[in-house]
Protein backbone atom coordinates (compact mmCIF):
# COMPACT_ATOMS: atom_id res chain seq x y z
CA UNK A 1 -130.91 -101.92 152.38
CA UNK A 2 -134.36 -99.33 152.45
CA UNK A 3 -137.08 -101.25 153.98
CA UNK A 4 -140.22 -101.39 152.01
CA UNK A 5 -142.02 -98.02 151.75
CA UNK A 6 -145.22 -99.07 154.01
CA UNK A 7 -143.01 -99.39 157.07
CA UNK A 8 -141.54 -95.42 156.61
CA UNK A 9 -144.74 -94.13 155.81
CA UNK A 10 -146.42 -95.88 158.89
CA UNK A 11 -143.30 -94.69 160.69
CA UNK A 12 -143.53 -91.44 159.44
CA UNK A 13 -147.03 -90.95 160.15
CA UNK A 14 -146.14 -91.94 164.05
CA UNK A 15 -143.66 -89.46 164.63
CA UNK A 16 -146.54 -87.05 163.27
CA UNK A 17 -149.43 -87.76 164.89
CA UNK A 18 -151.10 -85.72 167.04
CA UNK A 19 -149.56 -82.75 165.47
CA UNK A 20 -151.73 -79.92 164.96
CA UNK A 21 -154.84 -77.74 166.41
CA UNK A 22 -156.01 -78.52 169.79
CA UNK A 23 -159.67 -79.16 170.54
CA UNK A 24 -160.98 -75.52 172.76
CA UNK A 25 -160.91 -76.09 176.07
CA UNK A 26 -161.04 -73.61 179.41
CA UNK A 27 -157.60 -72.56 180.59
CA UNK A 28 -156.62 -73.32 183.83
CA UNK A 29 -153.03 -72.05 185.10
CA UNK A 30 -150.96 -74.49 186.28
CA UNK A 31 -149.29 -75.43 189.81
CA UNK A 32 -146.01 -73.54 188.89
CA UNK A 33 -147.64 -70.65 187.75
CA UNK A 34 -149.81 -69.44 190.34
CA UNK A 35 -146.90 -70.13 193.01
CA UNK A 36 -145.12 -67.80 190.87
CA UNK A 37 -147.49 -64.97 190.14
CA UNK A 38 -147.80 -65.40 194.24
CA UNK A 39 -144.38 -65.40 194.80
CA UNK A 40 -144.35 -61.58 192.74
CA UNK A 41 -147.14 -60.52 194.74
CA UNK A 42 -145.39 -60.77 197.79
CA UNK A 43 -142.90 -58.70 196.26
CA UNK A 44 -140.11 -61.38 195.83
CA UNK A 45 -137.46 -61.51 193.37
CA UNK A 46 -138.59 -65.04 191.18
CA UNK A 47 -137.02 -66.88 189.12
CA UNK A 48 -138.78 -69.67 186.71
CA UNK A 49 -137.02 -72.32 185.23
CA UNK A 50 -139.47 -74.36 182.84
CA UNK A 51 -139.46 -76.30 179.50
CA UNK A 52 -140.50 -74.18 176.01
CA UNK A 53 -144.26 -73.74 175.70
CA UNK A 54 -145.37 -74.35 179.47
CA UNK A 55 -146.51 -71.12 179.86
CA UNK A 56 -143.92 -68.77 181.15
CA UNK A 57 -145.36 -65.74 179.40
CA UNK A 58 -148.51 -65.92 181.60
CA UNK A 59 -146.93 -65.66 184.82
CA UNK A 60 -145.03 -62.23 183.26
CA UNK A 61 -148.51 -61.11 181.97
CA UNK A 62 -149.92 -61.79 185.24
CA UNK A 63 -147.68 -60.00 187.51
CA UNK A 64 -147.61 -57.20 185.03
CA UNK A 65 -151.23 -56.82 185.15
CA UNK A 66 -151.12 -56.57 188.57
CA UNK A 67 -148.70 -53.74 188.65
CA UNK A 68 -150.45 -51.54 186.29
CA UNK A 69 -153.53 -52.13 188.16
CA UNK A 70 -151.67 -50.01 190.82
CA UNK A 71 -150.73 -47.41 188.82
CA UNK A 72 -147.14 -48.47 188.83
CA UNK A 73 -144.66 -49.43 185.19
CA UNK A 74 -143.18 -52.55 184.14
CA UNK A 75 -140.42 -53.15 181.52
CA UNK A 76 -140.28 -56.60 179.81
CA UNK A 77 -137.17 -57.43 178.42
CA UNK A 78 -136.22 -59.70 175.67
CA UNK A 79 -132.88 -60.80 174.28
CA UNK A 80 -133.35 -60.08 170.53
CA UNK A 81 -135.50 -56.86 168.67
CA UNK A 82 -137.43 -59.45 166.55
CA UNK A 83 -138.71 -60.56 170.05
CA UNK A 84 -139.19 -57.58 171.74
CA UNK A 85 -141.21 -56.37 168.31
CA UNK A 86 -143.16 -59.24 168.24
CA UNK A 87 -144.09 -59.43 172.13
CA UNK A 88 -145.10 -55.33 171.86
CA UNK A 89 -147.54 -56.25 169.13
CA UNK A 90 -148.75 -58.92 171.60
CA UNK A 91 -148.86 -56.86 174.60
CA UNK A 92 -150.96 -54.28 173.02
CA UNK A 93 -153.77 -56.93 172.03
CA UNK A 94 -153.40 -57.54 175.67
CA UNK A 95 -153.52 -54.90 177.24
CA UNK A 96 -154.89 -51.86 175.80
CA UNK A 97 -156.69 -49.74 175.77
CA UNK A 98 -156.86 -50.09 179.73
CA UNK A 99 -153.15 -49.76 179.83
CA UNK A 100 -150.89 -48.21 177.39
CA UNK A 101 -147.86 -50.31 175.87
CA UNK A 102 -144.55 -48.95 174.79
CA UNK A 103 -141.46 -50.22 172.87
CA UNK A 104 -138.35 -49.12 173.41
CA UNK A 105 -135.37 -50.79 170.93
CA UNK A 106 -132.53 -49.63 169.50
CA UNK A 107 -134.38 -48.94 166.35
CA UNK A 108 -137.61 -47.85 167.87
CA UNK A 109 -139.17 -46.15 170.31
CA UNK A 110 -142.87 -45.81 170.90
CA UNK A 111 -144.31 -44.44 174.07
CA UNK A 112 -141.53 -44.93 176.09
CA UNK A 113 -143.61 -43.73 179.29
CA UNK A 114 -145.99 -46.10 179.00
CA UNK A 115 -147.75 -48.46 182.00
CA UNK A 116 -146.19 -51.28 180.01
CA UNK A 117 -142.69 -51.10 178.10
CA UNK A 118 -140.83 -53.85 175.74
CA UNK A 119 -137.25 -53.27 175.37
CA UNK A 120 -134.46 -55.19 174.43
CA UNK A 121 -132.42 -56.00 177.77
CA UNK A 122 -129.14 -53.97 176.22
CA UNK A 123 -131.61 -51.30 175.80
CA UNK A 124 -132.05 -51.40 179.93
CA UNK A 125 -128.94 -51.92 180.91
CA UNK A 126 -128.07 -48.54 179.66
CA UNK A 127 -131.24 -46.90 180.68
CA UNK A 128 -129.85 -48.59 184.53
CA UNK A 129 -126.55 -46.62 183.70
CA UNK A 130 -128.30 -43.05 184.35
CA UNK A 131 -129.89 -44.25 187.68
CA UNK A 132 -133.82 -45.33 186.02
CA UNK A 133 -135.70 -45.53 188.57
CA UNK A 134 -139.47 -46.14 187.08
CA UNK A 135 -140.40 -49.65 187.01
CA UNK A 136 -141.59 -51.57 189.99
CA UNK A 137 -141.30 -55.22 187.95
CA UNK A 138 -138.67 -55.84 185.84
CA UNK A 139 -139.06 -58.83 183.79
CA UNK A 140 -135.73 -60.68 182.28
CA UNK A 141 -136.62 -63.10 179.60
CA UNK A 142 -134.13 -65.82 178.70
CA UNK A 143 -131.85 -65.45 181.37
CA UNK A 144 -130.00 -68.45 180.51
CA UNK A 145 -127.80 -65.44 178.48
CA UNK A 146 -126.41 -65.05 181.52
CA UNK A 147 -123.89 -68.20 179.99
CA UNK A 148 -123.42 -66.06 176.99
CA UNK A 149 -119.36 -64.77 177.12
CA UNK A 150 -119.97 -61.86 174.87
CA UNK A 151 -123.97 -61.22 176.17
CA UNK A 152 -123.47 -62.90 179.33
CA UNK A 153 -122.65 -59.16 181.13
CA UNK A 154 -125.46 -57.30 179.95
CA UNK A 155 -128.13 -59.71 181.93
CA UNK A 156 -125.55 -59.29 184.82
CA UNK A 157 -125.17 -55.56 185.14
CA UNK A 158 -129.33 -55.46 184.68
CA UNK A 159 -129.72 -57.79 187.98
CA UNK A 160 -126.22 -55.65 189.76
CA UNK A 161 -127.90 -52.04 188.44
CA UNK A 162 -132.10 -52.83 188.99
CA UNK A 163 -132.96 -50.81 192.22
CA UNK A 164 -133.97 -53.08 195.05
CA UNK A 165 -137.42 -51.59 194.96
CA UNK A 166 -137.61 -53.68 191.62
CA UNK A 167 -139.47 -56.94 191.73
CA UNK A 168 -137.08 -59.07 189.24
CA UNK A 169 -139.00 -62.24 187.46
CA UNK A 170 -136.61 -64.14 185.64
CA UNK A 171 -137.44 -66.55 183.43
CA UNK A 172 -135.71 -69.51 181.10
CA UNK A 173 -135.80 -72.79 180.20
CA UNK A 174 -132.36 -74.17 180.23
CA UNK A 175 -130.84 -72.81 183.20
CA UNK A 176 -128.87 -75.97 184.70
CA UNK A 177 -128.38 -74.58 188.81
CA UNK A 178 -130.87 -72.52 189.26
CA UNK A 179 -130.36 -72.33 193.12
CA UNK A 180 -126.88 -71.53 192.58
CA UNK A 181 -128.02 -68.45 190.20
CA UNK A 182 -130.20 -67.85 193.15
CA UNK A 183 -127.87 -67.44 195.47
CA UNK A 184 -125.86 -65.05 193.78
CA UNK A 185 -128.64 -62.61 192.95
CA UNK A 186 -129.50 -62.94 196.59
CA UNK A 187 -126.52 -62.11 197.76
CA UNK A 188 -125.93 -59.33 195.10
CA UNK A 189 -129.88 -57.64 195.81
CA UNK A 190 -129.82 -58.40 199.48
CA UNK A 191 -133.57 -60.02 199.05
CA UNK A 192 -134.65 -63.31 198.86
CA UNK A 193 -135.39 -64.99 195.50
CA UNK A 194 -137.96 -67.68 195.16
CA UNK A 195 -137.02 -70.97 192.69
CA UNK A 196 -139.81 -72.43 190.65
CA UNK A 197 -138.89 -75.24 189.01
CA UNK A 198 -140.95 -76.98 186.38
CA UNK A 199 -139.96 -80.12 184.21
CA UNK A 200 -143.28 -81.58 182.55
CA UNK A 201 -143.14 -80.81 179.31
CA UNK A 202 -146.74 -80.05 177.98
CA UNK A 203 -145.90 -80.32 173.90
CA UNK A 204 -143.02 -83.16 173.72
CA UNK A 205 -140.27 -83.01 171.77
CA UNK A 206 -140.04 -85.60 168.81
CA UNK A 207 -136.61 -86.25 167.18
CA UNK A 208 -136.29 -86.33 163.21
CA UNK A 209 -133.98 -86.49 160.26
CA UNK A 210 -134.49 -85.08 156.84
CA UNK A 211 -133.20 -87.32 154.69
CA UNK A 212 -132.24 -86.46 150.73
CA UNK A 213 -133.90 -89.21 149.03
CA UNK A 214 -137.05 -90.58 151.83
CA UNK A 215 -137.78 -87.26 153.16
CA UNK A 216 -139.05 -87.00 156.55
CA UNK A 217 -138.02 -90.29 159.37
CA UNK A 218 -137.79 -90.52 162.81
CA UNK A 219 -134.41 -90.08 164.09
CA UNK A 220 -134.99 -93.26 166.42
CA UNK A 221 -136.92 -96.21 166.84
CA UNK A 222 -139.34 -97.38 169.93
CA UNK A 223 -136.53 -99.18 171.37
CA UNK A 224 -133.99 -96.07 171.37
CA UNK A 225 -131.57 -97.35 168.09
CA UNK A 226 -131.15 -94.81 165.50
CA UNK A 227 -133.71 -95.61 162.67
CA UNK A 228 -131.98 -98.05 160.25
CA UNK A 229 -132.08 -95.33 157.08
CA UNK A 230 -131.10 -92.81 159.10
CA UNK A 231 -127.80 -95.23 160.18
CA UNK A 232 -127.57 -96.63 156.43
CA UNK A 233 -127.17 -92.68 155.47
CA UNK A 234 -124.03 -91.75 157.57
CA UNK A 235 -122.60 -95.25 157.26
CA UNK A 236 -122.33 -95.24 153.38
CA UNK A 237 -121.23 -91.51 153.31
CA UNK A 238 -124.33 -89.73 152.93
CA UNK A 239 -122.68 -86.15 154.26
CA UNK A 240 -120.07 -86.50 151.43
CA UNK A 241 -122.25 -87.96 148.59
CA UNK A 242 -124.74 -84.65 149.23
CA UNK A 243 -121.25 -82.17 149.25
CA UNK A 244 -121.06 -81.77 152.81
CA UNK A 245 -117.34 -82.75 154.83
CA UNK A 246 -117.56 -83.99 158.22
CA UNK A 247 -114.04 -82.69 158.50
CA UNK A 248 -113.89 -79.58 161.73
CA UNK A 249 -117.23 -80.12 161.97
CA UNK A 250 -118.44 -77.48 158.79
CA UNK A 251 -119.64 -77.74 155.37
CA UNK A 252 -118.69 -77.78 151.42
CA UNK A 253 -120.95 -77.87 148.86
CA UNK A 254 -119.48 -79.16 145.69
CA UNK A 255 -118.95 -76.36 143.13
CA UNK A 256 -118.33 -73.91 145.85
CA UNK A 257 -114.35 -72.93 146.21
CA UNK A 258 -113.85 -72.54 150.41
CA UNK A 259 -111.53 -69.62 149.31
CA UNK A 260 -114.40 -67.63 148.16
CA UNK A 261 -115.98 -67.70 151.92
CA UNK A 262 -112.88 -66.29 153.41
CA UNK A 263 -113.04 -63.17 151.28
């Protein structure tokens, strides 16, 4: 039986508190941070393993800085075009005008000889097939795709193919053996490769469940149980009553023949 509406709204308001704006404050780079900007100074390969929204970005930004301060290219790599568009837009607030920023997709390409390049990392990989030699850091973001069985080669033949010259920083933040993944690159690049590991999570993660009729609810309660409406739901049959079948794990909406999504 639904418990009175007080207790979800005073429920609901919990699991959303604190969301929002945070008051200004002077940033100060954390512990794992600085040992890995220092660890890419020295020229090391480095590989970050921390939790979404600790501030891998500013470590890349960092060590990129540094290299265009020397006159020398970096190439940061991301996994999708969205990303790669969205972090060129970034980079380019950041950057210029004292260093220009490039894009380099399958779709576009912007100032490809810039100090500073985005590119997708299937984009590099084949730019490592005719023996590019330009960049002195390479950065690999979300290296965890490394798991991936039909992506998983792409981030492979980038770490086999980069030039040891390169300074690789790796980053991700779901990588399970890091110092195994270590290893291996060592042992592939013939230089060592420094593990930062970082578990605090600065923004935690809250669980929830959207439910049909209450809207919004915690997924559990202070002492770990599922929240009682969110149990009632799947007890009584929510998934069917809203024309979804837990059957193989997919969905039917009522009204919708499964024939017509094989066509």
């Amino acid at each position: 039986m639904v418990r009175d509406r007080k207790h979800i709204q005073e429920s609901r308001k919990e699991l959303l508190s604190g969301i929002g704006i945070p008051e200004p404050a002077p940033f100060r780079a954390d512990r794992f941070q600085l040992q890995a900007v220092e660890s890419l100074l020295r020229g090391d390969d480095t590989l970050v393993i921390a939790p979404t929204g600790t501030g891998k970005t500013y470590i890349a930004v960092e060590a990129i800085r540094h290299i265009a301060a020397q006159g020398k290219r970096a190439i940061y790599t991301a996994p999708l075009k969205a990303l790669s568009n969205t972090k060129y837009t970034e980079f380019k607030k950041l950057f210029e005008p004292q260093f220009r920023v490039g894009l380099l997709t399958g779709d576009r390409k912007i100032e490809t000889d810039a100090d500073v390049v985005v590119a997708t990392t299937e984009i590099y990989r084949n730019d490592l097939y005719s023996y590019c030699d330009s960049y002195s850091l390479v950065v690999l973001d979300e290296l965890h795709y490394l798991a991936d069985i039909q992506r998983g080669p792409v981030w492979e033949e980038s770490i086999i193919l980069s030039p040891k010259s390169v300074t690789l920083l790796m980053l991700s933040a779901s990588i399970s053996n890091p110092h195994e993944i270590a290893d291996w690159i060592s042992t592939i690049r013939g230089k060592s490769v420094s593990v930062i590991l970082e578990d605090r999570r600065p923004v935690p993660l809250r669980l929830g469940f959207l439910h049909p009729e209450l809207g919004l609810l915690p997924l559990e309660e202070e002492k770990g149980k599922v929240f009682p409406e969110v149990h009632q739901f799947y007890s009584e049959g929510g998934l069917e009553r809203n024309g979804f079948s837990r059957r193989g794990g997919g969905s039917r909406r009522r009204g919708r023949s499964r024939q017509r999504w094989r066509r």
